[in-house]
Protein backbone atom coordinates (compact mmCIF):
# COMPACT_ATOMS: atom_id res chain seq x y z
CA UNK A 1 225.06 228.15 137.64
CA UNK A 2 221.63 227.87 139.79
CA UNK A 3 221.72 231.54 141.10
CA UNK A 4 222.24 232.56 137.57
CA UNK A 5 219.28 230.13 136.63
CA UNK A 6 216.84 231.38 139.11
CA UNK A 7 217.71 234.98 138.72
CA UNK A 8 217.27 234.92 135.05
CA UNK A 9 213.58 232.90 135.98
CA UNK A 10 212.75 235.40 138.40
CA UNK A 11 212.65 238.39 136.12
CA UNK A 12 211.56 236.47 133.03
CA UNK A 13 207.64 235.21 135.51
CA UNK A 14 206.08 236.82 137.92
CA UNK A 15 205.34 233.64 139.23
CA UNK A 16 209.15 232.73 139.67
CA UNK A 17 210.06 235.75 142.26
CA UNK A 18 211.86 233.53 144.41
CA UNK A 19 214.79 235.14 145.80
CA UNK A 20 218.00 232.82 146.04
CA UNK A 21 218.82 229.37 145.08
CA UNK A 22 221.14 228.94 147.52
CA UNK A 23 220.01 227.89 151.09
CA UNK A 24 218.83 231.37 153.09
CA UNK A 25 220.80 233.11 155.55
CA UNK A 26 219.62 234.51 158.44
CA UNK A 27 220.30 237.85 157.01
CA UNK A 28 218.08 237.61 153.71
CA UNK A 29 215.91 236.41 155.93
CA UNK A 30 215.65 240.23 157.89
CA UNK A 31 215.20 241.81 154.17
CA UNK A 32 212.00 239.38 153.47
CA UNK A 33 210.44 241.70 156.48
CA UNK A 34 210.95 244.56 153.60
CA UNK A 35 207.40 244.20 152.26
CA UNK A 36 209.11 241.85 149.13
CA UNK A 37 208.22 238.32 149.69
CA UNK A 38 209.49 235.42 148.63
CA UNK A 39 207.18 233.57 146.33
CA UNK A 40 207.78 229.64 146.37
CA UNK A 41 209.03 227.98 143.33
CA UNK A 42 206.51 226.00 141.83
CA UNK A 43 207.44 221.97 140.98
CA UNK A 44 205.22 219.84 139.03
CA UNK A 45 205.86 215.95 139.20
CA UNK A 46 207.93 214.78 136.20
CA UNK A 47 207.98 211.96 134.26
CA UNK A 48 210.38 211.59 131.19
CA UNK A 49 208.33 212.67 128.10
CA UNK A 50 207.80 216.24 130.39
CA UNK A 51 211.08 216.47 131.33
CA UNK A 52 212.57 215.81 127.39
CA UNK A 53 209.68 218.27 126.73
CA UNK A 54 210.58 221.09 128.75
CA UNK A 55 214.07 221.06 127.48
CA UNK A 56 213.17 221.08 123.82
CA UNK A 57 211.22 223.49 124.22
CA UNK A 58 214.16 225.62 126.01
CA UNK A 59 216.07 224.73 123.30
CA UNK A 60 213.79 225.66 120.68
CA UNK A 61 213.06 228.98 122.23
CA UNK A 62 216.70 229.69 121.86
CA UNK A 63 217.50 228.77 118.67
CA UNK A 64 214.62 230.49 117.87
CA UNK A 65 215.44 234.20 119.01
CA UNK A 66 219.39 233.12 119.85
CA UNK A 67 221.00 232.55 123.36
CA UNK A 68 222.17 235.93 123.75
CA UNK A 69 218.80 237.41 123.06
CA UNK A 70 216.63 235.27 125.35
CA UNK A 71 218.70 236.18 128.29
CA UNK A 72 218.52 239.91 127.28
CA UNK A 73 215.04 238.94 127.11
CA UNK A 74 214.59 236.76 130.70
CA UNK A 75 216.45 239.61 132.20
CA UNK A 76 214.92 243.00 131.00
CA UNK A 77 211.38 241.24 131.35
CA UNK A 78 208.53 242.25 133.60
CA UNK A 79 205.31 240.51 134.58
CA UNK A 80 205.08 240.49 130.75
CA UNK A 81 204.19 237.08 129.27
CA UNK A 82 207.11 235.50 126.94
CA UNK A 83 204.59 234.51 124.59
CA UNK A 84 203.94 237.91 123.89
CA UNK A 85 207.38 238.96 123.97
CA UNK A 86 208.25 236.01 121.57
CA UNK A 87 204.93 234.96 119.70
CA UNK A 88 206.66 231.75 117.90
CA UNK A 89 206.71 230.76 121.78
CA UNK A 90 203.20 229.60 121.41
CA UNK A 91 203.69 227.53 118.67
CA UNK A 92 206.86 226.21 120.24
CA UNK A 93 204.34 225.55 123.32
CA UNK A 94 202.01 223.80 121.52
CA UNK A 95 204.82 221.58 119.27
CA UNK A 96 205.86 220.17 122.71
CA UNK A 97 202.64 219.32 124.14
CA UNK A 98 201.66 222.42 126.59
CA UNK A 99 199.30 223.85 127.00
CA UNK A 100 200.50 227.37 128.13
CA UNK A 101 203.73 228.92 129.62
CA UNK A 102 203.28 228.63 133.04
CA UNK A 103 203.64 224.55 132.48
CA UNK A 104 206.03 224.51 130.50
CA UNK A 105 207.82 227.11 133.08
CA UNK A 106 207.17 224.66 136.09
CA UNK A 107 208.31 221.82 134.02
CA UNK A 108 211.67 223.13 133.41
CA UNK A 109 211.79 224.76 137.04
CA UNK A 110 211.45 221.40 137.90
CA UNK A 111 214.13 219.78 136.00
CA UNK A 112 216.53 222.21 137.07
CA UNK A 113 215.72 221.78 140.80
CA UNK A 114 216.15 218.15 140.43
CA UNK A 115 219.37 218.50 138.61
CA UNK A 116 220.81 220.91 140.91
CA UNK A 117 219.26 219.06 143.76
CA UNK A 118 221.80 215.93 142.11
CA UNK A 119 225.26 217.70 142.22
CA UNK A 120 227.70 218.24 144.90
CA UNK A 121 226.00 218.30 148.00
CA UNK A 122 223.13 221.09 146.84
CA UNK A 123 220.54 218.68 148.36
CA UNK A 124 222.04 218.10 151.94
CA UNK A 125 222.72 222.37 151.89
CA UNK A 126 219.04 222.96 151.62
CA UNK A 127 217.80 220.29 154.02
CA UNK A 128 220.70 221.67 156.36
CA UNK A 129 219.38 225.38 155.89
CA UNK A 130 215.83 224.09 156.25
CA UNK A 131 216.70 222.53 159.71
CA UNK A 132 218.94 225.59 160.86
CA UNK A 133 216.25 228.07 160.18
CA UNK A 134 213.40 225.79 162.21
CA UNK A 135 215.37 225.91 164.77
CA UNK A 136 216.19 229.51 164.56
CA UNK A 137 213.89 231.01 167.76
CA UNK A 138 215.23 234.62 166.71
CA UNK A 139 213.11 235.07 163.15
CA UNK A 140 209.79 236.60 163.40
CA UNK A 141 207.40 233.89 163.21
CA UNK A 142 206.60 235.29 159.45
CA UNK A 143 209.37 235.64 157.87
CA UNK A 144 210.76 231.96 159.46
CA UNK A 145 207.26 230.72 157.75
CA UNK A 146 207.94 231.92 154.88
CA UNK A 147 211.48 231.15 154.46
CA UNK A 148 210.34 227.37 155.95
CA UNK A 149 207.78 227.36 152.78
CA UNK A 150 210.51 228.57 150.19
CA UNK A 151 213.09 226.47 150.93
CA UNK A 152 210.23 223.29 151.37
CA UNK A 153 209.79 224.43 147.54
CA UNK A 154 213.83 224.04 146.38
CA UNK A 155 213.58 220.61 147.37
CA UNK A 156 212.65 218.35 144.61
CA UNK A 157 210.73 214.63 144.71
CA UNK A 158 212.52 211.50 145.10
CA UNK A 159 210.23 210.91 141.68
CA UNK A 160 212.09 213.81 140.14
CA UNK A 161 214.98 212.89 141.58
CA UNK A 162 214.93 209.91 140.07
CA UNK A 163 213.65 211.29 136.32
CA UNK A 164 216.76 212.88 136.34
CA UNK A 165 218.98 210.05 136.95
CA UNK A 166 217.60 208.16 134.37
CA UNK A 167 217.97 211.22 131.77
CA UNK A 168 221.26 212.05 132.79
CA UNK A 169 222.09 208.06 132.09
CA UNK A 170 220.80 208.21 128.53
CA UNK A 171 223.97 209.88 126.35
CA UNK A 172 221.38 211.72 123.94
CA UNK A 173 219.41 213.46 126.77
CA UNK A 174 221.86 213.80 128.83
CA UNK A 175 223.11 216.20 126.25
CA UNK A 176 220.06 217.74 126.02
CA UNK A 177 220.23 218.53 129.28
CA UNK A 178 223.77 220.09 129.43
CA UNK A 179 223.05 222.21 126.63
CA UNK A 180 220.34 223.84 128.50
CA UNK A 181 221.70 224.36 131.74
CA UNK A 182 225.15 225.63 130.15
CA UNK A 183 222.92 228.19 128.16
CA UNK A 184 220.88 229.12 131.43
């Protein structure tokens, strides 16, 4: 589900081209010498209220142009805004307490990191690739720095960590936050 995620985030922002979600091999790590480089994801420090936030506004958005629609839309995107690709997104925005897309984009970024960060073993995977890839003496000093930085980024707070825990614990969130990440 998190590749899908992040690939459908990377072509909807330009501030979300972040390659993978899984941990980086070695031999992605050759094509970031390409001239296309990997932008770290952006996390913002949650607390609930954001977190419930983000995900009504996901929700929102899609019952506002329709699941199928929104991923047609995330997916043939370019650096184009989706406020101006969906103008009722603004007054979603606003309904929910941001203050423009890009927050409301690193909010949810964020709640999907820690959630992903929360299953199966996601979180020890990235640490391992992070540790593998420091010790890696064979990448250009560049490209290890910058896949060092990204995968730094898909690592979420313990605060965020915890936000999550507690929303996954409360039946009517927790809901909320299935819904979302089974539509993503």
């Amino acid at each position: 589900m998190m590749p899908r995620m992040i690939a459908i985030v990377l072509l909807s922002f330009s501030l979300w081209a972040i390659g993978p979600a899984t941990p980086v091999s070695p031999a992605r790590a050759q094509d970031a010498g390409t001239g296309t480089e990997l932008m770290p994801l952006k996390q913002v420090e949650l607390d609930r209220s954001l977190a419930i936030r983000a995900l009504d506004t996901y929700i929102a958005l899609s019952k506002t142009v329709g699941i199928d629609q929104l991923e047609t839309l995330f997916e043939n995107s370019t650096e184009e805004s989706l406020t101006s690709l969906v103008p009722q997104l603004t007054d979603i925005l606003v309904t929910n307490g941001f203050t423009n897309e890009d927050r409301w984009i690193e909010a949810l970024q964020s709640v999907v990191i820690a959630y992903e960060a929360l299953q199966g073993n996601n979180l020890a995977e990235s640490k391992r690739a992070l540790e593998e890839i420091q010790n890696d003496n064979d990448l250009p000093p560049d490209q290890k720095r910058e896949l060092i930085t990204m995968l730094n980024s898909m690592i979420p707070s313990e605060n965020n960590l915890q936000v999550l825990r507690d929303l996954m614990r409360d039946p009517e969130t927790n809901q909320k936050l299935a819904q979302v990440l089974e539509e993503m």
